[in-house]
PDB file of N, CA and C in Angstrom:
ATOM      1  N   UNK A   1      10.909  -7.622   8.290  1.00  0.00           N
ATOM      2  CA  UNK A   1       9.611  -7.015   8.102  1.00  0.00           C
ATOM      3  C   UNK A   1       9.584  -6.343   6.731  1.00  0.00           C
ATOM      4  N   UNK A   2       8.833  -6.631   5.776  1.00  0.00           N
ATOM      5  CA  UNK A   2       8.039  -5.848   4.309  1.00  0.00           C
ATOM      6  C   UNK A   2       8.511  -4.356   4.823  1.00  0.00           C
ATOM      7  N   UNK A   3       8.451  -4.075   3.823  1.00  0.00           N
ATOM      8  CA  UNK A   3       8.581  -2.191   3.765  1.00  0.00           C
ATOM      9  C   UNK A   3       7.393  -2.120   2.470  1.00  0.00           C
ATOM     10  N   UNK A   4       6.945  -1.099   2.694  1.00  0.00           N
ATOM     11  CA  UNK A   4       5.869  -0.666   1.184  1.00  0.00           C
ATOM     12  C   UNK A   4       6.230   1.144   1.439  1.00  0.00           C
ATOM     13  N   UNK A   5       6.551   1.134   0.120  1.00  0.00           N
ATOM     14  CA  UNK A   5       6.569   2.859  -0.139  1.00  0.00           C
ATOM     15  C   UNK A   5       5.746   3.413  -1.311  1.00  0.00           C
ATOM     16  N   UNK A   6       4.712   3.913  -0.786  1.00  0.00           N
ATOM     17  CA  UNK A   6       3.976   4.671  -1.465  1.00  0.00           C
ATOM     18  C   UNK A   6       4.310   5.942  -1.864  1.00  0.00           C
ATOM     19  N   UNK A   7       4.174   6.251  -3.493  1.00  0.00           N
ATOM     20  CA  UNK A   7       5.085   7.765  -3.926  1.00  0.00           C
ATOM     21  C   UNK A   7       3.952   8.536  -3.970  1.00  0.00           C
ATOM     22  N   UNK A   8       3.271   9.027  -3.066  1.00  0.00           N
ATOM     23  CA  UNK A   8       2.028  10.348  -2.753  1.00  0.00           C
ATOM     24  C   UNK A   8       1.958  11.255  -4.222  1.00  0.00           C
ATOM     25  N   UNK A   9       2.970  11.520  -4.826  1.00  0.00           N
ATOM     26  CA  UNK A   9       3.157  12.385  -5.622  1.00  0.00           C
ATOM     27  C   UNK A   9       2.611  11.680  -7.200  1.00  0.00           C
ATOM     28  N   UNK A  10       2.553  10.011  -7.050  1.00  0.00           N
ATOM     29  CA  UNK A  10       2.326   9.251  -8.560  1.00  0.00           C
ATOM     30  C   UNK A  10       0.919   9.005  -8.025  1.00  0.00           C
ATOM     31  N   UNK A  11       0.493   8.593  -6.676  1.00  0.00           N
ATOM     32  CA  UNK A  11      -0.966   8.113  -6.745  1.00  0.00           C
ATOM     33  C   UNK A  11      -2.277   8.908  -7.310  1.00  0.00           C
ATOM     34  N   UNK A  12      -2.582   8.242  -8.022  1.00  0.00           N
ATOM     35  CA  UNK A  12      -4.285   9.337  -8.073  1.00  0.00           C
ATOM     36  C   UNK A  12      -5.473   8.890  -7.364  1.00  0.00           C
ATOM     37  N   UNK A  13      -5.201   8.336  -6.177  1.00  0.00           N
ATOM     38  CA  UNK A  13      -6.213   8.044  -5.441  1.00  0.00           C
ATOM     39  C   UNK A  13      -7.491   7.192  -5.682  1.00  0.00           C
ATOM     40  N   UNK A  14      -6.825   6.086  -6.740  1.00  0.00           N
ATOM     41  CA  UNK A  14      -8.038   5.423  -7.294  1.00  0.00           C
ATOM     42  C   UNK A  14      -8.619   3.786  -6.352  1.00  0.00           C
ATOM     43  N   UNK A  15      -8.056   3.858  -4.838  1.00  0.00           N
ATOM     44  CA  UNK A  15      -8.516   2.809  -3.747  1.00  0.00           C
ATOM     45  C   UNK A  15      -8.235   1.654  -4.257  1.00  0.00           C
ATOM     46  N   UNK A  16      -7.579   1.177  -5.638  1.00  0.00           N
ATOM     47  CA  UNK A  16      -7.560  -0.232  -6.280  1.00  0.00           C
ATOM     48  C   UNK A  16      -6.244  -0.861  -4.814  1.00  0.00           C
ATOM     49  N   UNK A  17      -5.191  -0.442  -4.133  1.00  0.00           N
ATOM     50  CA  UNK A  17      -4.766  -0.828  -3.548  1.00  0.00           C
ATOM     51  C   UNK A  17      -5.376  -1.212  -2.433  1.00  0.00           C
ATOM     52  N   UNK A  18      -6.305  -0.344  -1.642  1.00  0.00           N
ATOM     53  CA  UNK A  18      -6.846  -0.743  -0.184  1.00  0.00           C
ATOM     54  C   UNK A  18      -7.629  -1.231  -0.394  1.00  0.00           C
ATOM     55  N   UNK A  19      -8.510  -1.683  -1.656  1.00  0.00           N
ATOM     56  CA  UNK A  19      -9.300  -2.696  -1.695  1.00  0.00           C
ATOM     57  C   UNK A  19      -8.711  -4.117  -1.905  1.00  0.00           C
ATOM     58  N   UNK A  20      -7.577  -3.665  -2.562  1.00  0.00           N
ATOM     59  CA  UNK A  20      -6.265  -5.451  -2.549  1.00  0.00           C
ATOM     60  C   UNK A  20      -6.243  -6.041  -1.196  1.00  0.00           C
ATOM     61  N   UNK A  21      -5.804  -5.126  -0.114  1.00  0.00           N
ATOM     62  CA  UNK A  21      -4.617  -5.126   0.799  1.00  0.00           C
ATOM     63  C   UNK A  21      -5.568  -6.555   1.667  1.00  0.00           C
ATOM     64  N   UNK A  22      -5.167  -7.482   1.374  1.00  0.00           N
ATOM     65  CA  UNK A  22      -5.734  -8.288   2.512  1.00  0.00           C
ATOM     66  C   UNK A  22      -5.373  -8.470   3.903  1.00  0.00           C
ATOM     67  N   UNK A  23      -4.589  -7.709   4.413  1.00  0.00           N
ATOM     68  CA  UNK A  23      -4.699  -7.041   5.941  1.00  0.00           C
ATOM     69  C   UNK A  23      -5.626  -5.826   6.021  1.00  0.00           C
ATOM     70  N   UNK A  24      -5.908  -4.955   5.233  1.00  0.00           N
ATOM     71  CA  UNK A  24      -6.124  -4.113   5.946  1.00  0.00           C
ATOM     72  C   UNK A  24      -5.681  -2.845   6.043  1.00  0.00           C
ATOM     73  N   UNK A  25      -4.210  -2.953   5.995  1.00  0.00           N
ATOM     74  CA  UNK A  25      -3.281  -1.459   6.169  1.00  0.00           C
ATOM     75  C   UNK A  25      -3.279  -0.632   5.650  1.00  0.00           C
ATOM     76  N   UNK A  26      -3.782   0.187   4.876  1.00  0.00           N
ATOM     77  CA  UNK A  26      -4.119   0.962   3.825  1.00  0.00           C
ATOM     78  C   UNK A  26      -5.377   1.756   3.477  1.00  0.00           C
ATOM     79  N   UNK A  27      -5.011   2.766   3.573  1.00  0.00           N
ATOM     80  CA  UNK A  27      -5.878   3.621   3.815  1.00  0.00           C
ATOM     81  C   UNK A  27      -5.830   4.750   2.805  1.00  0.00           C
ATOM     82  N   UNK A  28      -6.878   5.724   2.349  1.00  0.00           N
ATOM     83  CA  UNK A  28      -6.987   6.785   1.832  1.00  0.00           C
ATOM     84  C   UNK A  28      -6.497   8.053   2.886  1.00  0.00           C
ATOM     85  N   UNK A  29      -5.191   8.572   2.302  1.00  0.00           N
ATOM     86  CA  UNK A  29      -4.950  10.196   3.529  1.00  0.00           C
ATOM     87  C   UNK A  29      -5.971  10.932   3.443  1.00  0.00           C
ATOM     88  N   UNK A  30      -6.198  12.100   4.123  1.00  0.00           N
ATOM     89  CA  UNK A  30      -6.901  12.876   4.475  1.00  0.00           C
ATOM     90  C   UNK A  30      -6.053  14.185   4.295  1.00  0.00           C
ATOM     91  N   UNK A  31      -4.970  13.937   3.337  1.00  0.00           N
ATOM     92  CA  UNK A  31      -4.153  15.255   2.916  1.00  0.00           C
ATOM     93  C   UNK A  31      -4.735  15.046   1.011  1.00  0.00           C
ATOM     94  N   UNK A  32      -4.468  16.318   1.082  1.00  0.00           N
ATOM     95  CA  UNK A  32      -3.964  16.031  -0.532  1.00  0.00           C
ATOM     96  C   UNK A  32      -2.844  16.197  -1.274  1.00  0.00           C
ATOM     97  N   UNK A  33      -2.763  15.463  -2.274  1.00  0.00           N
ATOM     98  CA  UNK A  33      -0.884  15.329  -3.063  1.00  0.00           C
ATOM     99  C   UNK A  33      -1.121  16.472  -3.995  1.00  0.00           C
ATOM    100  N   UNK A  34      -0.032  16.327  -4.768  1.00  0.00           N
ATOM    101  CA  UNK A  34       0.559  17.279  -5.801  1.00  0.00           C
ATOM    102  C   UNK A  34      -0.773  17.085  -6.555  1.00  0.00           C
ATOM    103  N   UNK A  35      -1.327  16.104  -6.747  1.00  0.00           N
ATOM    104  CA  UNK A  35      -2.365  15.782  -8.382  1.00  0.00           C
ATOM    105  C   UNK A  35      -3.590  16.340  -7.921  1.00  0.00           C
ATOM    106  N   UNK A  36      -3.687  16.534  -6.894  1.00  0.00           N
ATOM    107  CA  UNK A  36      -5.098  17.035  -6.290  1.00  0.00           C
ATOM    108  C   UNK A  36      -6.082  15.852  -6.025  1.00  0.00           C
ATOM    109  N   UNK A  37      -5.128  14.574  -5.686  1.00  0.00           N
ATOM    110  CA  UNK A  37      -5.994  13.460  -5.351  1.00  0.00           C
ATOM    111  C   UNK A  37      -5.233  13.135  -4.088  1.00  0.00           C
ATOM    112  N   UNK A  38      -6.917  12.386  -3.153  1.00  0.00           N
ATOM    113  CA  UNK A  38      -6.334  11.369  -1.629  1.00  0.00           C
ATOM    114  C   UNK A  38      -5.443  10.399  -2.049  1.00  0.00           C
ATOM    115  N   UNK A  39      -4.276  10.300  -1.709  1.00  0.00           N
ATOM    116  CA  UNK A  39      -3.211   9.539  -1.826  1.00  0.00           C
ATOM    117  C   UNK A  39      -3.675   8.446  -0.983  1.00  0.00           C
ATOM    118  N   UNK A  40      -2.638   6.905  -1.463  1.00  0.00           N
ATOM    119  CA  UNK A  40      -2.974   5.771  -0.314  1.00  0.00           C
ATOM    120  C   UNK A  40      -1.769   5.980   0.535  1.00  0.00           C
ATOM    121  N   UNK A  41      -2.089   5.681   1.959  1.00  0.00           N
ATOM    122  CA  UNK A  41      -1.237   5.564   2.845  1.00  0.00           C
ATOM    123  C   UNK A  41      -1.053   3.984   3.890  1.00  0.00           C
ATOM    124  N   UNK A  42      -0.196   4.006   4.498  1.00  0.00           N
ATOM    125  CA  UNK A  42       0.012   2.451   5.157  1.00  0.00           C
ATOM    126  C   UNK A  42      -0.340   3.193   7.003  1.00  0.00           C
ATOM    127  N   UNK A  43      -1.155   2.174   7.306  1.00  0.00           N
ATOM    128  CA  UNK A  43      -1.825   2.795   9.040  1.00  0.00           C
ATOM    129  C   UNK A  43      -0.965   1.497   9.846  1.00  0.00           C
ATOM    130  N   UNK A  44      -0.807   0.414   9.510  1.00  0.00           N
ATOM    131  CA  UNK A  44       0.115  -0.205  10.600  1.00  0.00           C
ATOM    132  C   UNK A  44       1.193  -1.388   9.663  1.00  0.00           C
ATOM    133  N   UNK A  45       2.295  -0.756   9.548  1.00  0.00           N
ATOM    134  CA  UNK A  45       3.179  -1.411   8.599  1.00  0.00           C
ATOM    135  C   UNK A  45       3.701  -2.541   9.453  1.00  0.00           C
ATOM    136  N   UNK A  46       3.292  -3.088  11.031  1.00  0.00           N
ATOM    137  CA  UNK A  46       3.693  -4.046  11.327  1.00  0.00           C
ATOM    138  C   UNK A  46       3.531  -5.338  10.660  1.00  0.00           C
ATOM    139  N   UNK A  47       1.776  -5.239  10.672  1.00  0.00           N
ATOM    140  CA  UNK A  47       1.197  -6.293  10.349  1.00  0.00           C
ATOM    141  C   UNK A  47       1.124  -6.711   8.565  1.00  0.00           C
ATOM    142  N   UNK A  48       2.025  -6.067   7.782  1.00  0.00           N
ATOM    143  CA  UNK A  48       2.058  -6.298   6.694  1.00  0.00           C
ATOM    144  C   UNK A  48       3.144  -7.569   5.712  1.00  0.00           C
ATOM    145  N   UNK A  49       2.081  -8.501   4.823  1.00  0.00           N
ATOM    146  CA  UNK A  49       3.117  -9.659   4.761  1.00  0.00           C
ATOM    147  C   UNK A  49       3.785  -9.829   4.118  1.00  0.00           C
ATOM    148  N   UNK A  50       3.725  -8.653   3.069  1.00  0.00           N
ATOM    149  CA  UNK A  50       4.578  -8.346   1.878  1.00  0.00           C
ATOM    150  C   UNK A  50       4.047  -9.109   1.012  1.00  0.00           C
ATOM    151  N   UNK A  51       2.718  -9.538   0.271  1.00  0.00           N
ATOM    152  CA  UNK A  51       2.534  -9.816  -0.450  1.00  0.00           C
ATOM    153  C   UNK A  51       2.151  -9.639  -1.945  1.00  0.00           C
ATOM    154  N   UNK A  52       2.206  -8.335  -1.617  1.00  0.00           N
ATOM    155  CA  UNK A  52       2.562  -7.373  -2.960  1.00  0.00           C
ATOM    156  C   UNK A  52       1.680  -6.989  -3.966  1.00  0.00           C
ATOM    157  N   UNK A  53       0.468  -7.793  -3.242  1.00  0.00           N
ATOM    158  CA  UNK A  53      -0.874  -7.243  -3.832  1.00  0.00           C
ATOM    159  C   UNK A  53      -1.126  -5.981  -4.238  1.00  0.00           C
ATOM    160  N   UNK A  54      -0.690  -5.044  -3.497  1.00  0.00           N
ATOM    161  CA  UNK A  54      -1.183  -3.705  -3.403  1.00  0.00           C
ATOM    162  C   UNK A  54      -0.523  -3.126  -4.709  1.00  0.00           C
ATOM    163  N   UNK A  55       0.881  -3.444  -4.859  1.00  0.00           N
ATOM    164  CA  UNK A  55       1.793  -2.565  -6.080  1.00  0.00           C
ATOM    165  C   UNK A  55       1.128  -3.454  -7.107  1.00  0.00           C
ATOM    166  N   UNK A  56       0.762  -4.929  -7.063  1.00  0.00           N
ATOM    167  CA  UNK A  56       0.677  -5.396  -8.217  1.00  0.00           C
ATOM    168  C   UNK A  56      -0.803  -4.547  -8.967  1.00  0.00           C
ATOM    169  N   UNK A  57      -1.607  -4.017  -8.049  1.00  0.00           N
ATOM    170  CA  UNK A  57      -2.942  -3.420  -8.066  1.00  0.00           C
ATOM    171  C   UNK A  57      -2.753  -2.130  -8.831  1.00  0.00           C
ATOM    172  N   UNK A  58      -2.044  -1.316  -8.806  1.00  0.00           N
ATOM    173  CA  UNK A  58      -1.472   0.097  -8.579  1.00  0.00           C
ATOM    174  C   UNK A  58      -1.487   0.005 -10.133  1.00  0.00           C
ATOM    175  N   UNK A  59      -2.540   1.228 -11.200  1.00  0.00           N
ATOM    176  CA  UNK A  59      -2.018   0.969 -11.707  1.00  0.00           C
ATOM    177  C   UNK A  59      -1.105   2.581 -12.337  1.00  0.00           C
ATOM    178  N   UNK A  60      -0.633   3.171 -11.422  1.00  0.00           N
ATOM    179  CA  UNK A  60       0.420   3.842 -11.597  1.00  0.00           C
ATOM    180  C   UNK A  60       1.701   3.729 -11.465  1.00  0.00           C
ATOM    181  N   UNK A  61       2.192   2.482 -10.850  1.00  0.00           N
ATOM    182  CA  UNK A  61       3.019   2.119  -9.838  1.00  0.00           C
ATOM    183  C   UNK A  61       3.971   3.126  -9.788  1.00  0.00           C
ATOM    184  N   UNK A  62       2.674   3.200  -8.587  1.00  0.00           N
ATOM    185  CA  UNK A  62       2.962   4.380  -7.179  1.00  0.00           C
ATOM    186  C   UNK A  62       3.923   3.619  -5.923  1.00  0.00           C
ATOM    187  N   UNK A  63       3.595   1.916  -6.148  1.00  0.00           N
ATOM    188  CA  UNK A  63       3.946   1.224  -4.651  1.00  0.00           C
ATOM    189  C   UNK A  63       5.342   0.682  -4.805  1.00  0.00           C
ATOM    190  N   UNK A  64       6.071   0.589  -3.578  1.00  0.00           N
ATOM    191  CA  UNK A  64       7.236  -0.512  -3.858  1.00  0.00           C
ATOM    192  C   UNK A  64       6.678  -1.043  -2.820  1.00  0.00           C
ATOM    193  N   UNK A  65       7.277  -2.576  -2.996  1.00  0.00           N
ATOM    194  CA  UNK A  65       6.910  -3.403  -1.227  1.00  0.00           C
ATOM    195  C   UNK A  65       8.636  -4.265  -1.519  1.00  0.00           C
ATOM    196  N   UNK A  66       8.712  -4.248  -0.523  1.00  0.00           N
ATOM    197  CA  UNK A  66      10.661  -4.602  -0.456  1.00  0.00           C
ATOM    198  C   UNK A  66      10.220  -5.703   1.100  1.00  0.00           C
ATOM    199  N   UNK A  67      10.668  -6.941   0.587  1.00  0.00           N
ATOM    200  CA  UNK A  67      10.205  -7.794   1.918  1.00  0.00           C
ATOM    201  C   UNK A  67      11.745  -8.681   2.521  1.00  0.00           C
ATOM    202  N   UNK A  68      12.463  -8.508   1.795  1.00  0.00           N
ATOM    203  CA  UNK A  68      13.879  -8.088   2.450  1.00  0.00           C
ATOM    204  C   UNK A  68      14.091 -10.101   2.340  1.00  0.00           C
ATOM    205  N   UNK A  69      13.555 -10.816   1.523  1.00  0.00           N
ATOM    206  CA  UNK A  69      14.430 -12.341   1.816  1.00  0.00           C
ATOM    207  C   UNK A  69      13.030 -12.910   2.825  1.00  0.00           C
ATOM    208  N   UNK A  70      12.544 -11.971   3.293  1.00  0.00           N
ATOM    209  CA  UNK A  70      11.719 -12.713   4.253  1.00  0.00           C
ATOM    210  C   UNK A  70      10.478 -13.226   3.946  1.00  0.00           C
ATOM    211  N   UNK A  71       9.813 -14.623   3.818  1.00  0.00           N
ATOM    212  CA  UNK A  71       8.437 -15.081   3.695  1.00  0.00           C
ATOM    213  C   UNK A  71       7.436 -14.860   4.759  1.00  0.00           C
ATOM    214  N   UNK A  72       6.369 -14.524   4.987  1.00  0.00           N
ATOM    215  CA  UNK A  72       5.117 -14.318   5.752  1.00  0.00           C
ATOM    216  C   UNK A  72       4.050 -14.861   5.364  1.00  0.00           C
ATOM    217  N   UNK A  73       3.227 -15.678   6.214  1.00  0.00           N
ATOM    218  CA  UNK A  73       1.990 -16.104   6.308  1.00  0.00           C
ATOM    219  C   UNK A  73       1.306 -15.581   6.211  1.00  0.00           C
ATOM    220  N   UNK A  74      -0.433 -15.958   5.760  1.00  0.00           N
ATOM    221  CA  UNK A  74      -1.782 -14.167   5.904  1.00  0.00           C
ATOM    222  C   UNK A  74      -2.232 -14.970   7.244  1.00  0.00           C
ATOM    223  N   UNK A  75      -2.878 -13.936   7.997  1.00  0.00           N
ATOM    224  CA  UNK A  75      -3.562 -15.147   8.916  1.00  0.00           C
ATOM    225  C   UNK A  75      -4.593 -13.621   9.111  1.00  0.00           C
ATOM    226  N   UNK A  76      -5.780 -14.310   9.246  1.00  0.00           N
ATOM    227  CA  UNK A  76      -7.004 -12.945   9.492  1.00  0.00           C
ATOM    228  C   UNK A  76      -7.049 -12.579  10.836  1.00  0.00           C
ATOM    229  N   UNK A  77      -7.098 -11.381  11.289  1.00  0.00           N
ATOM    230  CA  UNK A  77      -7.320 -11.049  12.435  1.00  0.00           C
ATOM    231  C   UNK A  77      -8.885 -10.589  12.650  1.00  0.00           C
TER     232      UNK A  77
END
């Protein structure tokens, strides 16, 4: 399974990732970070295919996505 780590502390909350994420998973928190911006967060890291959209989006890179050797399909739910 993908891992994605978002660094709360680099994001400035500019949504370019959760508008990538073609699942879905990604969301704006409802906390705020160090910068005084909504950080992005991941809401169901199951369904994620590691396609790396999101960091490639980022342009702080805030994201890692680590998919460990493993390939995944998109399939829409």
């Amino acid at each position: 399974m993908p891992g994605v780590k978002i660094d709360k502390n680099h994001c400035k909350g500019c949504e370019l990732c959760v508008r990538a994420c073609p699942q879905d998973i990604l969301r704006m928190s409802k906390t705020i970070g160090v910068k005084g911006y909504f950080y992005a967060e991941m809401v169901d890291s199951s369904r994620c295919i590691g396609c790396q959209l999101c960091a490639i989006t980022c342009p702080d890179v805030a994201i890692e996505v680590h998919t460990h050797g493993t390939s995944f399909a998109l399939f829409d739910y």
